[in-house]
C-alpha atoms as a PDB file:
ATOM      1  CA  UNK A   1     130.602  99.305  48.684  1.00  0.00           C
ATOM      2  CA  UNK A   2     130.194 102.829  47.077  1.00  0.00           C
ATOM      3  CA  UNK A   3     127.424 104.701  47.156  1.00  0.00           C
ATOM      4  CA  UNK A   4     128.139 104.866  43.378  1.00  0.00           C
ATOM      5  CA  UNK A   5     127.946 101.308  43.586  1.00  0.00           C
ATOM      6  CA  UNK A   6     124.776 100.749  45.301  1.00  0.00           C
ATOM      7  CA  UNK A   7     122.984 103.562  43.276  1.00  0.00           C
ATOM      8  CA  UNK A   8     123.614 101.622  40.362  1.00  0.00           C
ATOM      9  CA  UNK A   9     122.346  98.438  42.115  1.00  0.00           C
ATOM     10  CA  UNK A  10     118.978  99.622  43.483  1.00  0.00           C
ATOM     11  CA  UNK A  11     118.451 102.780  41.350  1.00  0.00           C
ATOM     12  CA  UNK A  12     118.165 104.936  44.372  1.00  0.00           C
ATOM     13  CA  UNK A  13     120.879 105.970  46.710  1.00  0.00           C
ATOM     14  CA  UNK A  14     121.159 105.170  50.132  1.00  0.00           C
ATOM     15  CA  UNK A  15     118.972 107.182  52.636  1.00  0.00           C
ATOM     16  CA  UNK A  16     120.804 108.403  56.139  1.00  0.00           C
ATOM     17  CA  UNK A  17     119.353 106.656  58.784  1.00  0.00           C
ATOM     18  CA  UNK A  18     117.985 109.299  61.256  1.00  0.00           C
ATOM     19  CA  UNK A  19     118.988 107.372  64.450  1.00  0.00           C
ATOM     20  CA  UNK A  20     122.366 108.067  63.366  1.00  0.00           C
ATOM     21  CA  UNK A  21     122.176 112.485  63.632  1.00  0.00           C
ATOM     22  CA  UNK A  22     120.479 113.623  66.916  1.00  0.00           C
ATOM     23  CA  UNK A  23     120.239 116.504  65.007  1.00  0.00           C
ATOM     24  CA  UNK A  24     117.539 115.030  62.685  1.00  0.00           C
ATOM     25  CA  UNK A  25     116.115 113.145  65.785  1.00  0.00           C
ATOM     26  CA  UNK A  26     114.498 115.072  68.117  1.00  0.00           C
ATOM     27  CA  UNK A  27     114.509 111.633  70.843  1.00  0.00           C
ATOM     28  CA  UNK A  28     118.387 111.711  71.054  1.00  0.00           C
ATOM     29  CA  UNK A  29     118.617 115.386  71.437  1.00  0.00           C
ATOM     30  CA  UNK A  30     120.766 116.599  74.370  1.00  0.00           C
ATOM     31  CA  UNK A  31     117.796 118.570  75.699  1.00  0.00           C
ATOM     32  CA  UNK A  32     115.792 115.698  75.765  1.00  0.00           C
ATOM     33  CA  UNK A  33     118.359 113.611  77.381  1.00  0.00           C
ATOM     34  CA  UNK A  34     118.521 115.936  80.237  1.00  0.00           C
ATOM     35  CA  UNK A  35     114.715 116.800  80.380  1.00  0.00           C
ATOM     36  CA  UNK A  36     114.809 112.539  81.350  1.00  0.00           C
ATOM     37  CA  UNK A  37     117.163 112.361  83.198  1.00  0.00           C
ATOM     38  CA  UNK A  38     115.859 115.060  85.284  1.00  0.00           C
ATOM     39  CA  UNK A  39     112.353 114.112  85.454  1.00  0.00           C
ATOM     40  CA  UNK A  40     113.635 110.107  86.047  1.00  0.00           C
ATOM     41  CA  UNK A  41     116.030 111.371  89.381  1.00  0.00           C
ATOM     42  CA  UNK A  42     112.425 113.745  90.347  1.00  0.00           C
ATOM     43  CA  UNK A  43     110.191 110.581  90.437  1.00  0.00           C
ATOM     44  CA  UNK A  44     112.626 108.035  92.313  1.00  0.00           C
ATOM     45  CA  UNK A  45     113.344 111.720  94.682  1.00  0.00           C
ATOM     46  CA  UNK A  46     109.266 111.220  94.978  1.00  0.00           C
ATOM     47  CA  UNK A  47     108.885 107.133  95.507  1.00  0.00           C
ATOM     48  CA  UNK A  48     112.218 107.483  98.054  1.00  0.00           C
ATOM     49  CA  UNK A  49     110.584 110.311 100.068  1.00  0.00           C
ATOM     50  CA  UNK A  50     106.936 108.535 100.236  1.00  0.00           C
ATOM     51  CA  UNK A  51     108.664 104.968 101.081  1.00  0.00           C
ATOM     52  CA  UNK A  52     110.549 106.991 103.981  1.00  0.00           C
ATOM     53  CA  UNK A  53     106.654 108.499 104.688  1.00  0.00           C
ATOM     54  CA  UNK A  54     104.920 105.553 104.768  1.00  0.00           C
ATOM     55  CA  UNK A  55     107.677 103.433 106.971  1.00  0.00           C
ATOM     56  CA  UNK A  56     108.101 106.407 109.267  1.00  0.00           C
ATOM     57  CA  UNK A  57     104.452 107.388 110.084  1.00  0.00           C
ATOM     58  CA  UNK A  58     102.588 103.553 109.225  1.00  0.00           C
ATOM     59  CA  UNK A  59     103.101 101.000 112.088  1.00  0.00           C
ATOM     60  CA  UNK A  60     104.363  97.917 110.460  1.00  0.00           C
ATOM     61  CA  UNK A  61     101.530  95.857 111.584  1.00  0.00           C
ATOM     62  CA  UNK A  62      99.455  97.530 108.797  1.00  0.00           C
ATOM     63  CA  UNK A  63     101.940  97.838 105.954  1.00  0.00           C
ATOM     64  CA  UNK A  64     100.763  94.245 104.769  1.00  0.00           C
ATOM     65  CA  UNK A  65      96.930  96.000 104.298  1.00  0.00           C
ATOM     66  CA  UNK A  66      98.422  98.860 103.023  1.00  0.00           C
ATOM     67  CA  UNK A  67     100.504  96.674 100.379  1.00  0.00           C
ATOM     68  CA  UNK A  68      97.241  94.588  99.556  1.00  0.00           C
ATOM     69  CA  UNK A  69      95.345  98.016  98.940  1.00  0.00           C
ATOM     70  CA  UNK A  70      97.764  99.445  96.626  1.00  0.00           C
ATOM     71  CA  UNK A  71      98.149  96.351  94.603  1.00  0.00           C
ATOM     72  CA  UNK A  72      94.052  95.656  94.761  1.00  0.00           C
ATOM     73  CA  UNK A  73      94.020  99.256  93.393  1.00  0.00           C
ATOM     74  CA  UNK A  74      96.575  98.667  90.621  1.00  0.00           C
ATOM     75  CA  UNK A  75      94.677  95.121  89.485  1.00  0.00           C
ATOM     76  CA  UNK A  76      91.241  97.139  89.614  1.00  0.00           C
ATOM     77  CA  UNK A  77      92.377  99.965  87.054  1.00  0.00           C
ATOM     78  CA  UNK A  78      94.202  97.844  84.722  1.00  0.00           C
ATOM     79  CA  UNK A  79      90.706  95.328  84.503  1.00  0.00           C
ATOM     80  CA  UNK A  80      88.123  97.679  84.679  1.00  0.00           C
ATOM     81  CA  UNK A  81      89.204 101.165  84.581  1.00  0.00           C
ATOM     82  CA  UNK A  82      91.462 101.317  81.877  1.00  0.00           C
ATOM     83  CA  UNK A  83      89.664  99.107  78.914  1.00  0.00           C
ATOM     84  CA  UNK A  84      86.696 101.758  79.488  1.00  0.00           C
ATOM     85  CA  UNK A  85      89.113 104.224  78.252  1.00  0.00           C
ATOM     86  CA  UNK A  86      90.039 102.366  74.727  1.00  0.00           C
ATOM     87  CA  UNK A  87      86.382 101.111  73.656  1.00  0.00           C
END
């Protein structure tokens, strides 16, 4: 179909989708691609190097706690810390 075609149709012509031109879409930029990329490998660098920590220096008697801690922590901030943020 023409764009002819579909101007007559709908009375307006087709608009470009902006997903399409990473030009006109900051997201898809190359920049941006790399800034994620980069930050992405810096994190799992981070969780690798503090899993290698915490096996290393943690006898493995008290990585169960440790596990229970973390996930008591995580449980506690998504119930009580974090809906005092949105109301």
């Amino acid at each position: 179909m023409s764009t002819a075609s579909v101007t007559a149709q709908t009375g307006t012509a087709p608009q470009p989708n902006p997903l399409e031109n990473p030009r006109e879409n900051p997201a898809l930029s190359p920049a941006l691609r790399v800034t994620r990329v980069v930050l992405i490998g810096l994190g799992l660098a981070g969780l690798a190097w503090g899993a290698y920590v915490l096996l290393d220096t943690v006898k493995p008697a008290r990585i169960p706690g440790i596990a229970l801690w973390m996930g008591a922590a995580i449980v506690l901030h998504d119930a009580v810390i974090s809906p005092l943020v949105f109301f």
